[in-house]
Protein backbone atom coordinates (compact mmCIF):
# COMPACT_ATOMS: atom_id res chain seq x y z
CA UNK A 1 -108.13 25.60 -128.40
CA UNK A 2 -107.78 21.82 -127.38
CA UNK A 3 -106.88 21.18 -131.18
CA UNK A 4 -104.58 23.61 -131.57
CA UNK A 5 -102.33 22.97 -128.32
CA UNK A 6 -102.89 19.30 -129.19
CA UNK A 7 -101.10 20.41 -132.57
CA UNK A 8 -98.30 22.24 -130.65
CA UNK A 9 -97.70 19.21 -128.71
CA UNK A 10 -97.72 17.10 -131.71
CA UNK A 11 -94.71 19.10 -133.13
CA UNK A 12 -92.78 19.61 -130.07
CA UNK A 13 -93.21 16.26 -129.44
CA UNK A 14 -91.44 15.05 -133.14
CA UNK A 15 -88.63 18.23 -132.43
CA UNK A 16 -87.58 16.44 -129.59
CA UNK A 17 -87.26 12.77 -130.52
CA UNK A 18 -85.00 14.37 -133.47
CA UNK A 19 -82.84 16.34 -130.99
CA UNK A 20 -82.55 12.74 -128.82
CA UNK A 21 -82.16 10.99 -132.12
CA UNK A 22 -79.27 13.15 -133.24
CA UNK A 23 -77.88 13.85 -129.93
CA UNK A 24 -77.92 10.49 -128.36
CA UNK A 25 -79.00 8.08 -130.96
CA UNK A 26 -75.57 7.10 -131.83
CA UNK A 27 -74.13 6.61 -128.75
CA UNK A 28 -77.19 4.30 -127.63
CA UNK A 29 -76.82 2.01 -130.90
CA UNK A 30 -72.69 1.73 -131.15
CA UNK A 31 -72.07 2.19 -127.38
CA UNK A 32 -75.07 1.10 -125.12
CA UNK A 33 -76.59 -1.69 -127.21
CA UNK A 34 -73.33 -3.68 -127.91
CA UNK A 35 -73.47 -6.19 -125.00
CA UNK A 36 -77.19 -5.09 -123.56
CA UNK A 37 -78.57 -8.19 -123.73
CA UNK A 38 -75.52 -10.57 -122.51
CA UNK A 39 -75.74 -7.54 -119.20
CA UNK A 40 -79.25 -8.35 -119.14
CA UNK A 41 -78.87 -12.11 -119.36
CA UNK A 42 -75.92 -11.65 -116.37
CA UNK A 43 -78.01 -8.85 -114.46
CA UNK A 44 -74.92 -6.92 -114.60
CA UNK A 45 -74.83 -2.92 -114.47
CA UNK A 46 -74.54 -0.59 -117.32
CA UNK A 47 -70.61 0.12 -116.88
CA UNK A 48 -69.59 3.33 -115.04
CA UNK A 49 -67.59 4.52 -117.91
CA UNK A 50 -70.68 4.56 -120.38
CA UNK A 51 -72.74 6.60 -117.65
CA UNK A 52 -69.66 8.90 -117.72
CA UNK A 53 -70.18 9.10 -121.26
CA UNK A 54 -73.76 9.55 -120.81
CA UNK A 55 -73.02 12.46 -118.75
CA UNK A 56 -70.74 14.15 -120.95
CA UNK A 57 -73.25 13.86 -123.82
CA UNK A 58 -76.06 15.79 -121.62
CA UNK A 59 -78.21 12.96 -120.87
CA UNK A 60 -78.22 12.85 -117.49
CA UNK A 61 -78.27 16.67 -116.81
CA UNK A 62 -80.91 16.98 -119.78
CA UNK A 63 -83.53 18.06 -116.41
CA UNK A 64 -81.22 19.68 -114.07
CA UNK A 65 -80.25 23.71 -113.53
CA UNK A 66 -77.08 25.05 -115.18
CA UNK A 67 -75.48 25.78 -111.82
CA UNK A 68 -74.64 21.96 -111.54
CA UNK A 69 -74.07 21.68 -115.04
CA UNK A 70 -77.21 21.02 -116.38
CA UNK A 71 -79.13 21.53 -119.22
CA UNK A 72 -82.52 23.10 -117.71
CA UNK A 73 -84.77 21.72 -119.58
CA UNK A 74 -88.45 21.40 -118.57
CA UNK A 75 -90.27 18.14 -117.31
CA UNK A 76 -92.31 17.88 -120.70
CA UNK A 77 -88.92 17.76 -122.96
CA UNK A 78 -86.99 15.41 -120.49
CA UNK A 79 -90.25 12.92 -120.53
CA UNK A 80 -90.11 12.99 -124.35
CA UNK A 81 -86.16 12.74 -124.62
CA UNK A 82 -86.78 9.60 -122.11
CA UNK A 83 -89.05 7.62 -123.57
CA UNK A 84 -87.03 8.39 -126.81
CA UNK A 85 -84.25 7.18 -125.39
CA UNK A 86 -86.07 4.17 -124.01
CA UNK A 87 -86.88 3.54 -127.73
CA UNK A 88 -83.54 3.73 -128.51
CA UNK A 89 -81.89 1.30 -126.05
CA UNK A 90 -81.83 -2.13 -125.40
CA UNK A 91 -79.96 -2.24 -122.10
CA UNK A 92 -83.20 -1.56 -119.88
CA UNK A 93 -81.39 0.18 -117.34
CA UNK A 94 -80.16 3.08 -118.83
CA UNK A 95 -83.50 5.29 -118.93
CA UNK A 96 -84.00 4.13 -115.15
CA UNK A 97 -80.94 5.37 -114.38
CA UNK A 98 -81.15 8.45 -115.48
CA UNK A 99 -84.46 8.81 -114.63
CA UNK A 100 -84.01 8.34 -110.73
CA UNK A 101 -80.78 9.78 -110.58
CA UNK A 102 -82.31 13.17 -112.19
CA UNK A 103 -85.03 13.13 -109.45
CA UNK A 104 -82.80 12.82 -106.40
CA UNK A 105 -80.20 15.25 -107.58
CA UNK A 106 -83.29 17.80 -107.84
CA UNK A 107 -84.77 16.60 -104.43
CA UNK A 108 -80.81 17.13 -102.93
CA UNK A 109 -81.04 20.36 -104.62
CA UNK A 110 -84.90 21.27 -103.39
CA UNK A 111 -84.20 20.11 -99.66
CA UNK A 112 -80.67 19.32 -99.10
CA UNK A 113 -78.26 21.27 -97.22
CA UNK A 114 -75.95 23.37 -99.84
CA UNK A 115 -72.28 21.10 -99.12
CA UNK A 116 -74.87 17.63 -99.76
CA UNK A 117 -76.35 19.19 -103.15
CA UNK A 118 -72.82 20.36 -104.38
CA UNK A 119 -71.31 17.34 -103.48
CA UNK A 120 -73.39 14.78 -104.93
CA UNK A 121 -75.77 16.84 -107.23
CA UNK A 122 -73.15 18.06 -109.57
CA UNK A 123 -71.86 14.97 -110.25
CA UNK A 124 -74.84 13.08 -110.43
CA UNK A 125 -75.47 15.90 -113.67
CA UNK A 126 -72.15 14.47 -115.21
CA UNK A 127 -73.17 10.68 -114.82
CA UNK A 128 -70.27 10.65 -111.85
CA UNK A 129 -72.48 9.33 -109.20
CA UNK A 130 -75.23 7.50 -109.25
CA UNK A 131 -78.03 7.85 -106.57
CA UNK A 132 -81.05 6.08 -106.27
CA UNK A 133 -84.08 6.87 -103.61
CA UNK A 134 -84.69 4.10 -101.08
CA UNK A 135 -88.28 4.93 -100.21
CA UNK A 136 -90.34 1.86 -100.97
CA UNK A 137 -91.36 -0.85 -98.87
CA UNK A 138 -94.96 -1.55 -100.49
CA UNK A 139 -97.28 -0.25 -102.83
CA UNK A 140 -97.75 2.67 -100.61
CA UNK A 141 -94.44 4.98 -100.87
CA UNK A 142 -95.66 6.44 -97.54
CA UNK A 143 -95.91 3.37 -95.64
CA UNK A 144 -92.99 2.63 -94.71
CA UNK A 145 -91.33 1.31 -91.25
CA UNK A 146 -87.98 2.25 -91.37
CA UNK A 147 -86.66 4.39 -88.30
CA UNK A 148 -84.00 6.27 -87.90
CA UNK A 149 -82.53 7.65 -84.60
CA UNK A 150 -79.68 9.83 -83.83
CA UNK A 151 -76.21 8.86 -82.14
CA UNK A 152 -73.40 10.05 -81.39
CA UNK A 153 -73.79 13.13 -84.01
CA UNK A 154 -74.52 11.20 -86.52
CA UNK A 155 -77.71 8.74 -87.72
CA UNK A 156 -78.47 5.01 -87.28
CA UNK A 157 -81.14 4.19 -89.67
CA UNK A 158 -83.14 0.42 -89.30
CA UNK A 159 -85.33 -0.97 -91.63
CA UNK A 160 -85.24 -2.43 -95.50
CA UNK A 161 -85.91 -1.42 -98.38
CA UNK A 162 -86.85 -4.44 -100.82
CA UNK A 163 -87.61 -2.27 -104.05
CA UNK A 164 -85.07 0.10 -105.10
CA UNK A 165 -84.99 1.25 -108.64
CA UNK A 166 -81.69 1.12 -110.22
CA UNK A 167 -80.30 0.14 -107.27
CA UNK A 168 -77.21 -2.38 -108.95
CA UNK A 169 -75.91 1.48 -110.41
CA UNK A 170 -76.12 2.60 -107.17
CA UNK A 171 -72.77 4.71 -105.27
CA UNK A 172 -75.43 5.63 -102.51
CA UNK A 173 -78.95 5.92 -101.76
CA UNK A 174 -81.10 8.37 -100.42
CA UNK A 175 -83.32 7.22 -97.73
CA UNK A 176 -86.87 7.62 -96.39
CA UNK A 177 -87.15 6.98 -93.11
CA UNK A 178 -89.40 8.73 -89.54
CA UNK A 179 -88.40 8.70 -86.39
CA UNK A 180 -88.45 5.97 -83.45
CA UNK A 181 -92.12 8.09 -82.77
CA UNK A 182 -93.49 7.96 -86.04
CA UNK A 183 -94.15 11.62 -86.70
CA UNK A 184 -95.36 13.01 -89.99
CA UNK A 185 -93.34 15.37 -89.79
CA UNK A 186 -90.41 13.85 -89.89
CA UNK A 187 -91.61 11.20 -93.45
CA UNK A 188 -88.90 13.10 -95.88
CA UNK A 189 -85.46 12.66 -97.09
CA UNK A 190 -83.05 13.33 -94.23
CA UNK A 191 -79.71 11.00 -94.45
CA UNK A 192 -77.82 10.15 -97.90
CA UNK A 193 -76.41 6.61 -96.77
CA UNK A 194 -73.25 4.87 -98.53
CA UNK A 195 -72.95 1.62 -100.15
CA UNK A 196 -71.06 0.89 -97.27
CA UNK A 197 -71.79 3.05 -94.16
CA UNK A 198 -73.86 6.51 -93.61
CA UNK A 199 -73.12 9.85 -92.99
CA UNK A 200 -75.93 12.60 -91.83
């Protein structure tokens, strides 16, 4: 039984590097690799325009439900389709892009309040926004020290976040913080912060 799903595997496995070959293959080599490693050698960002692009092509939705304009695919095809991609691509940032931005648009859509998710979900799916967790601080993701408090009706958050994936694609993060108490309870997503100010 372990051969034969080991077989299945196998020949899902070559199905979907053809899909991401024909699918995305040509867009990577005349669109994404042009320039990759003068953007690498400058540290600059994968432009906006070619995440658009991205989007439009179904890369970036590959993961996420329909409703948002997604493709609904499962986590075994994205993985495959990434690390095709991956292949594929010279600009390094491009798979981590998509990568995180696919995990917090289905975290929004998981645990965020329904105007959050259909604000920034949807067009995270199109390569629109890009949104990047800011949840480390060391090699524990759980041990972390930023606070956040409430004021005024809205949330003051304090702390820093010194590894943030993708963070130089980045419209706004998503941040992990716990209140000024430290409860357990409280170690989850809460406030979508942007680049330059917050909102609850």
């Amino acid at each position: 039984m372990i051969a034969l799903g080991a077989e299945r595997d196998t020949e899902r496995i070559a199905v979907l590097g053809a899909e991401a070959e024909r699918r995305f293959g040509r867009f990577i080599r005349e669109r994404v690799n042009p320039g990759a490693d003068e953007r690498d050698r400058l540290g600059e960002p994968l432009p906006q325009a070619l995440l658009a692009e991205a989007g439009r092509l179904g890369l970036l939705g590959f993961s996420l439900p329909p409703a948002i304009g997604g493709e609904g695919r499962d986590k075994f095809e994205w993985g495959i389709v990434l690390e095709e991609v991956s292949r594929l691509s010279r600009d390094t940032g491009l798979a981590s892009v998509i990568d995180v931005n696919a995990g917090v648009a289905e975290l929004l859509l998981a645990t965020g309040r329904a105007e959050l998710a259909e604000r920034y979900a949807t067009p995270m799916a199109a390569g629109l926004f890009v949104c990047p967790p800011a949840a480390y601080e060391s090699r524990d993701p759980f041990d972390y020290l930023t606070t956040a408090c409430e004021v005024g009706g809205g949330w003051r958050l304090d702390g820093n976040k010194p590894f943030i994936g993708a963070a130089v694609f980045a419209d706004a993060f998503l941040v992990y913080a716990k209140d000024k108490e430290g409860s357990a309870s409280s170690h989850f997503l809460r406030w979508a912060c942007a680049r330059w100010g917050s909102e609850a």
